[in-house]
N, C-alpha and C. Protein backbone atom coordinates (compact mmCIF):
# COMPACT_ATOMS: atom_id res chain seq x y z
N UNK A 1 -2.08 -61.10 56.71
CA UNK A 1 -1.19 -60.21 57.49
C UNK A 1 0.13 -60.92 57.80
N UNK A 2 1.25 -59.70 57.80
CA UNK A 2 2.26 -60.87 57.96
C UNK A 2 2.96 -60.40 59.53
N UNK A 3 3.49 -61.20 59.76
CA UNK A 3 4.50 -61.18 61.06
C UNK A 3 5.52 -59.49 61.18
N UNK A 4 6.21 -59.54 59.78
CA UNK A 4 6.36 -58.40 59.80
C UNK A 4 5.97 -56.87 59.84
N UNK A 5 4.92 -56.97 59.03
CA UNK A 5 4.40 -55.58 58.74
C UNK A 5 3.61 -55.12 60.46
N UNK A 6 3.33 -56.62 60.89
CA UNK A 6 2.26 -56.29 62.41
C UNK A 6 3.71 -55.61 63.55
N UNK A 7 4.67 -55.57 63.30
CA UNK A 7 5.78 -54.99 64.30
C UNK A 7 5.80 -53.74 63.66
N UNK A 8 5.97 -53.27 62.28
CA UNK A 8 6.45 -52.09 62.08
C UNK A 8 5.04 -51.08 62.12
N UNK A 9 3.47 -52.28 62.52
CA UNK A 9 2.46 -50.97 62.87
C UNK A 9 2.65 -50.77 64.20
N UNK A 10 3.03 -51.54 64.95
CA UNK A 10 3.37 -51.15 66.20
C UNK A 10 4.33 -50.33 66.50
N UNK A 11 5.55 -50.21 65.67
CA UNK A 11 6.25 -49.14 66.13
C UNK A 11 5.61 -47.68 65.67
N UNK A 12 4.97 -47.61 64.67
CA UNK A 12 4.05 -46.62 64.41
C UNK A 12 3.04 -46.12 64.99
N UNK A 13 2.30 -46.92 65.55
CA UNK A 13 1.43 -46.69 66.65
C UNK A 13 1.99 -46.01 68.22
N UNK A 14 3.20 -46.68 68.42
CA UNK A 14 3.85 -45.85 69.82
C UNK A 14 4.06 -44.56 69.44
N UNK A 15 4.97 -44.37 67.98
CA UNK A 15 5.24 -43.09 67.81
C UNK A 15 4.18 -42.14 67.96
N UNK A 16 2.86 -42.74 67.06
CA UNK A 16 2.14 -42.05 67.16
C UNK A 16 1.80 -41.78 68.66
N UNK A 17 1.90 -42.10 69.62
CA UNK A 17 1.08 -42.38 70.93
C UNK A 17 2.32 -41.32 71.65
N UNK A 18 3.81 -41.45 71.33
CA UNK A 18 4.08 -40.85 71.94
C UNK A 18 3.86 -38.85 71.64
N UNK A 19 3.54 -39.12 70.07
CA UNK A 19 3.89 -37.45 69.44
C UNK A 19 2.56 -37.15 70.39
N UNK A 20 1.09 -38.00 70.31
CA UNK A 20 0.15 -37.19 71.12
C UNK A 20 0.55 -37.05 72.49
N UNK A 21 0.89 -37.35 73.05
CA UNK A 21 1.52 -37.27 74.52
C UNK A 21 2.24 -36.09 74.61
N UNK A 22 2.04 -34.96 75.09
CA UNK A 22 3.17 -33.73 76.00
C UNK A 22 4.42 -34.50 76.05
């Protein structure tokens, strides 16, 4: 795993977190 790819799942993961969120 690299340094990078682990930030851009995280920004993916908020998004995701925010689209489920009202």
């Amino acid at each position: 795993m690299k340094h990078g790819t682990n930030q851009q799942t995280l920004q993916t993961y908020l998004e995701w977190i925010l689209m489920a969120v009202p």
